[in-house]
Every structure is written in structure tokens, then in C-alpha cells.
PDB file of N, CA and C in Angstrom:
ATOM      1  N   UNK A   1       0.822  -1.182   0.000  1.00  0.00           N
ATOM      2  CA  UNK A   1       0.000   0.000   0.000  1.00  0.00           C
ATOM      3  C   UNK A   1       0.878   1.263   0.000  1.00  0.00           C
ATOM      4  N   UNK A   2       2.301   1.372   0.762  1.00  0.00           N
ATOM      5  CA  UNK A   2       2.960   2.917   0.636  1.00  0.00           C
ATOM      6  C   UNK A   2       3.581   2.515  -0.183  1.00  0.00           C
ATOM      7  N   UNK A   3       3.808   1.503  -1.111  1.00  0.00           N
ATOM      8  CA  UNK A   3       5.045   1.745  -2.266  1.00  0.00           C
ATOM      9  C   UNK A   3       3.276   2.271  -3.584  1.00  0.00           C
ATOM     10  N   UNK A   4       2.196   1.832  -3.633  1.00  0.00           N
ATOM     11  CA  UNK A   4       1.344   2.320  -4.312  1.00  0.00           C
ATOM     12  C   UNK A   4       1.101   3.688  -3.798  1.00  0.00           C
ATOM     13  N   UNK A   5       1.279   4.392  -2.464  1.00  0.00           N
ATOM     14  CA  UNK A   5       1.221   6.108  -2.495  1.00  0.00           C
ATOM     15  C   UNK A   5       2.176   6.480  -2.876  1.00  0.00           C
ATOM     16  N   UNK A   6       3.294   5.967  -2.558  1.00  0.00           N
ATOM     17  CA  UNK A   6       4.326   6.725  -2.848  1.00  0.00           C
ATOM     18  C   UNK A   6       5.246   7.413  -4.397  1.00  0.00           C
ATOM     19  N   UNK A   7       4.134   6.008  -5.228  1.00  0.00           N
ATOM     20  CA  UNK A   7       4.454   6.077  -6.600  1.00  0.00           C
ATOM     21  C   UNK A   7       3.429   7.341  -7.157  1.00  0.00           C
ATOM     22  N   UNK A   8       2.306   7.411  -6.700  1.00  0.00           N
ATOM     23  CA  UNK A   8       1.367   8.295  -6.918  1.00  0.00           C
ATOM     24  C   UNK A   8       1.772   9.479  -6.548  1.00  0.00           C
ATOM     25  N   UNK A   9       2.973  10.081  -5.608  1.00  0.00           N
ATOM     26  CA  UNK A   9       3.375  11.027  -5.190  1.00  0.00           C
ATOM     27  C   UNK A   9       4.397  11.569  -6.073  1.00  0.00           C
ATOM     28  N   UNK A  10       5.193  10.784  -6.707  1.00  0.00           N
ATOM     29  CA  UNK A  10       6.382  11.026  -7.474  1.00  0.00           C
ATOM     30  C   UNK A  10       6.044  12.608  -7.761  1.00  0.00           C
ATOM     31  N   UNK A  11       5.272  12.383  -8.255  1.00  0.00           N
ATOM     32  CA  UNK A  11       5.535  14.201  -9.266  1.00  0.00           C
ATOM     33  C   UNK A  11       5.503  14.821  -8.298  1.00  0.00           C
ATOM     34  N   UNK A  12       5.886  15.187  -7.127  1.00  0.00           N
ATOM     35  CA  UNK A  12       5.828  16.526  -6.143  1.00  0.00           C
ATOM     36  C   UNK A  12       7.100  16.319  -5.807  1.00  0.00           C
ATOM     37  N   UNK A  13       8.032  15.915  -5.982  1.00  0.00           N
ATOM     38  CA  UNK A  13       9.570  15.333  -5.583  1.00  0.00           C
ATOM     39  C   UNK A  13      10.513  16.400  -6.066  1.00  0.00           C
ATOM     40  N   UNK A  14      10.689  16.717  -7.514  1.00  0.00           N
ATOM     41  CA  UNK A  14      11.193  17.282  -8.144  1.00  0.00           C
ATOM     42  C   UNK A  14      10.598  18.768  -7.825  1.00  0.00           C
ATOM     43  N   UNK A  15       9.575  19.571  -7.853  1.00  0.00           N
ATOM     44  CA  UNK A  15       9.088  20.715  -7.430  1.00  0.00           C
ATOM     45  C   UNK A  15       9.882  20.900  -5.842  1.00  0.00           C
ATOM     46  N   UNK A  16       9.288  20.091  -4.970  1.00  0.00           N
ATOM     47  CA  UNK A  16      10.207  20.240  -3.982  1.00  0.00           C
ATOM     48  C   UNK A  16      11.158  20.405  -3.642  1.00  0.00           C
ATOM     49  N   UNK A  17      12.556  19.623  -4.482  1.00  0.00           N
ATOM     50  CA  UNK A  17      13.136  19.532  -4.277  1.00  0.00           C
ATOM     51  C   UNK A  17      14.018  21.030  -4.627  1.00  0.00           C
ATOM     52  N   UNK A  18      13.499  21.714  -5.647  1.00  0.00           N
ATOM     53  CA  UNK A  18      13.829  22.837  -6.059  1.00  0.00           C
ATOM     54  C   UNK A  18      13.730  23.938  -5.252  1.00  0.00           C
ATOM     55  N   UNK A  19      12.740  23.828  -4.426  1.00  0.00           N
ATOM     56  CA  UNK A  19      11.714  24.974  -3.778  1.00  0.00           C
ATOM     57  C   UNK A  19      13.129  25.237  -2.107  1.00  0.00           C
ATOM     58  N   UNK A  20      13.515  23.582  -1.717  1.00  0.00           N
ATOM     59  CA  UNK A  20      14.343  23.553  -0.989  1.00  0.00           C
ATOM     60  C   UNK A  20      15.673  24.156  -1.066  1.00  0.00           C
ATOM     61  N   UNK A  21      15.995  23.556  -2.085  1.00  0.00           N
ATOM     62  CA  UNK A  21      17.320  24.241  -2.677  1.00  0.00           C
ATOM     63  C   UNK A  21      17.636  25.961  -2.491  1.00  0.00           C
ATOM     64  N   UNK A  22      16.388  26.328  -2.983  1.00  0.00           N
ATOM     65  CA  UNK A  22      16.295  28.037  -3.229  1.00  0.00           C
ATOM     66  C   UNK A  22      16.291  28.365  -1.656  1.00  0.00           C
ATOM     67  N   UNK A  23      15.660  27.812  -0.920  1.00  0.00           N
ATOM     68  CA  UNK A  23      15.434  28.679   0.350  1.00  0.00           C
ATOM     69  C   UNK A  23      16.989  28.195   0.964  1.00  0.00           C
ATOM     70  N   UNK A  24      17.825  27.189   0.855  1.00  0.00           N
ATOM     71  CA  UNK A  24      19.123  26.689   1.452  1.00  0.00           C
ATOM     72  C   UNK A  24      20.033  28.044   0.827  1.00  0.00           C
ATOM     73  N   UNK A  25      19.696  28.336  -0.202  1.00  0.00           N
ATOM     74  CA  UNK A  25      20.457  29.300  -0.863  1.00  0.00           C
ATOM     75  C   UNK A  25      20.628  31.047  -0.301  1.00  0.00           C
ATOM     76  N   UNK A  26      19.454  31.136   0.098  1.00  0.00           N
ATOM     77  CA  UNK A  26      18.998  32.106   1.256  1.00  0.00           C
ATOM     78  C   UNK A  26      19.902  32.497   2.450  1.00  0.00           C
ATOM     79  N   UNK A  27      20.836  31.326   2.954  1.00  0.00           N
ATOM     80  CA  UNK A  27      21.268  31.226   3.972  1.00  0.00           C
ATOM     81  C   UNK A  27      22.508  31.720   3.847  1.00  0.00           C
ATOM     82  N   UNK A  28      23.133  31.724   2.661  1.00  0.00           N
ATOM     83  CA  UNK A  28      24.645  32.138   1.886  1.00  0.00           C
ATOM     84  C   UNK A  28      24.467  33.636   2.533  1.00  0.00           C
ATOM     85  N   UNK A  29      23.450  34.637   2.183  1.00  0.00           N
ATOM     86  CA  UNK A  29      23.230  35.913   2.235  1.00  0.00           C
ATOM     87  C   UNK A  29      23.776  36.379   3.614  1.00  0.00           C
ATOM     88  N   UNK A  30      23.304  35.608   4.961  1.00  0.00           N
ATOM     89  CA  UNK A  30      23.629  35.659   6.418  1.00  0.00           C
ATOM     90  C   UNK A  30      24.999  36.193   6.576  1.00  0.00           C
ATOM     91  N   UNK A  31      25.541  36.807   7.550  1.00  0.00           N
ATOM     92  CA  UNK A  31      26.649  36.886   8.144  1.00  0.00           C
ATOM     93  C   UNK A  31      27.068  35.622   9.166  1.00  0.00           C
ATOM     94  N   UNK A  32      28.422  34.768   9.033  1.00  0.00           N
ATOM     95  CA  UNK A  32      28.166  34.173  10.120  1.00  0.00           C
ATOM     96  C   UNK A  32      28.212  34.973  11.425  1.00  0.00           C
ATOM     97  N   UNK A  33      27.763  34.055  12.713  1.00  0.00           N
ATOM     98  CA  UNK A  33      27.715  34.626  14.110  1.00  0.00           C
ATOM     99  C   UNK A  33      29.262  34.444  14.698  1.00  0.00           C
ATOM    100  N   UNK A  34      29.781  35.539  14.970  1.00  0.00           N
ATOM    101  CA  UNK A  34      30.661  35.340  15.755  1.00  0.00           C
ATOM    102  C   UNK A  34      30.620  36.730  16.906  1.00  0.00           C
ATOM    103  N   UNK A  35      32.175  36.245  18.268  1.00  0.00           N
ATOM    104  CA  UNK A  35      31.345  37.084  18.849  1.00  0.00           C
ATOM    105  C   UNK A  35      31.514  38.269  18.544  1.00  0.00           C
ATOM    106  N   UNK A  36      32.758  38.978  17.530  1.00  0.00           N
ATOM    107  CA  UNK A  36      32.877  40.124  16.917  1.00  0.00           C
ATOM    108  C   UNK A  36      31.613  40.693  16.320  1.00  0.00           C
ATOM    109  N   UNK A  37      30.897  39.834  15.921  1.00  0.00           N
ATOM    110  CA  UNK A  37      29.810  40.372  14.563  1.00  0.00           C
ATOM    111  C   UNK A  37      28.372  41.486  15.484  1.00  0.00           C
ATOM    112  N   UNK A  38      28.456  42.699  14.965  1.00  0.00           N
ATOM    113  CA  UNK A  38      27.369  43.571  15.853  1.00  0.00           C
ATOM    114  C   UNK A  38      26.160  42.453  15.571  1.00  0.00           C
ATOM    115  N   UNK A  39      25.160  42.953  17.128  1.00  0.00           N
ATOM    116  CA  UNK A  39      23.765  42.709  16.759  1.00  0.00           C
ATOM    117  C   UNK A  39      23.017  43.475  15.465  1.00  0.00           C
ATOM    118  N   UNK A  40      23.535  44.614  15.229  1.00  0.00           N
ATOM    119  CA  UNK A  40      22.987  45.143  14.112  1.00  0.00           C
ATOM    120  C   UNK A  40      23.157  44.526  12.893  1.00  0.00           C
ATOM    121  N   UNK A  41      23.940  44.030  13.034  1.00  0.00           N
ATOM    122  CA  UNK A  41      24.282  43.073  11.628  1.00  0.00           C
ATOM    123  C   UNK A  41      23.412  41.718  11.529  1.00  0.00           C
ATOM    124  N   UNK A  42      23.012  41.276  12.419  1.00  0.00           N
ATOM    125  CA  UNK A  42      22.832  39.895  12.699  1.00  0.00           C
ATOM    126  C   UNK A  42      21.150  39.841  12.700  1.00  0.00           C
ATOM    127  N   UNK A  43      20.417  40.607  13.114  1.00  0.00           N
ATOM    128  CA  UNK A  43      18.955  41.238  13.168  1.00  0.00           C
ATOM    129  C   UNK A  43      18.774  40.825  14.636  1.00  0.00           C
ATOM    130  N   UNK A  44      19.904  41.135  15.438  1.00  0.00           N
ATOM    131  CA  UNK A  44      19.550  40.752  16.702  1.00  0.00           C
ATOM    132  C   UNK A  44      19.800  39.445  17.397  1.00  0.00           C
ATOM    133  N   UNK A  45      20.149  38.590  16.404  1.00  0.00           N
ATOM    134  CA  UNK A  45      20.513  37.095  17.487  1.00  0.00           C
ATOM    135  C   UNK A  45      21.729  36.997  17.825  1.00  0.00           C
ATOM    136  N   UNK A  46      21.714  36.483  18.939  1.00  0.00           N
ATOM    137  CA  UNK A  46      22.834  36.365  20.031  1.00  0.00           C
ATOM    138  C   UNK A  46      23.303  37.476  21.078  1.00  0.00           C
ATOM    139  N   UNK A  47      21.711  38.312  21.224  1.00  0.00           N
ATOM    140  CA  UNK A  47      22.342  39.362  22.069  1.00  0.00           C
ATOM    141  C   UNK A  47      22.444  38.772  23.112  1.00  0.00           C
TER     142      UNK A  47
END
């Protein structure tokens, strides 16, 4: 029965998998945290 959903699912695999990618890509933009790095830079985490 889940190898018959799972085959029925196929086509959302590839969309996904794209959609993931782009938002991982998002993360490049960040500054890393260190403890030099202002909160202003960071939007506030690690105060």
C-alpha cells in the first residue's frame, strides 16, 4: 500500500526539491555569528 502512495506522489519530488534548494540558498546571504559580529548586523541574534 505505501510503495502504491508513494508512486502516486512522485511528481511533487522534483518541485520540492527545487523549492528547498532556493530557500538553502537564502542562507549564503547571512553573516556568520561570531562574537565580533554587531547585533545590528545579525537582526539581533545572540544578544
Amino acid at each position: 500500500m505505501y510503495l502504491k502512495w508513494m508512486g502516486e506522489k512522485m511528481w511533487a519530488f522534483r518541485p520540492v526539491q527545487a523549492a528547498v534548494a532556493q530557500h538553502k540558498a537564502t542562507f549564503k546571504e547571512w553573516p556568520a555569528l561570531t562574537p565580533e559580529t554587531p547585533a545590528e548586523r545579525n537582526g539581533g541574534v545572540g544578544n
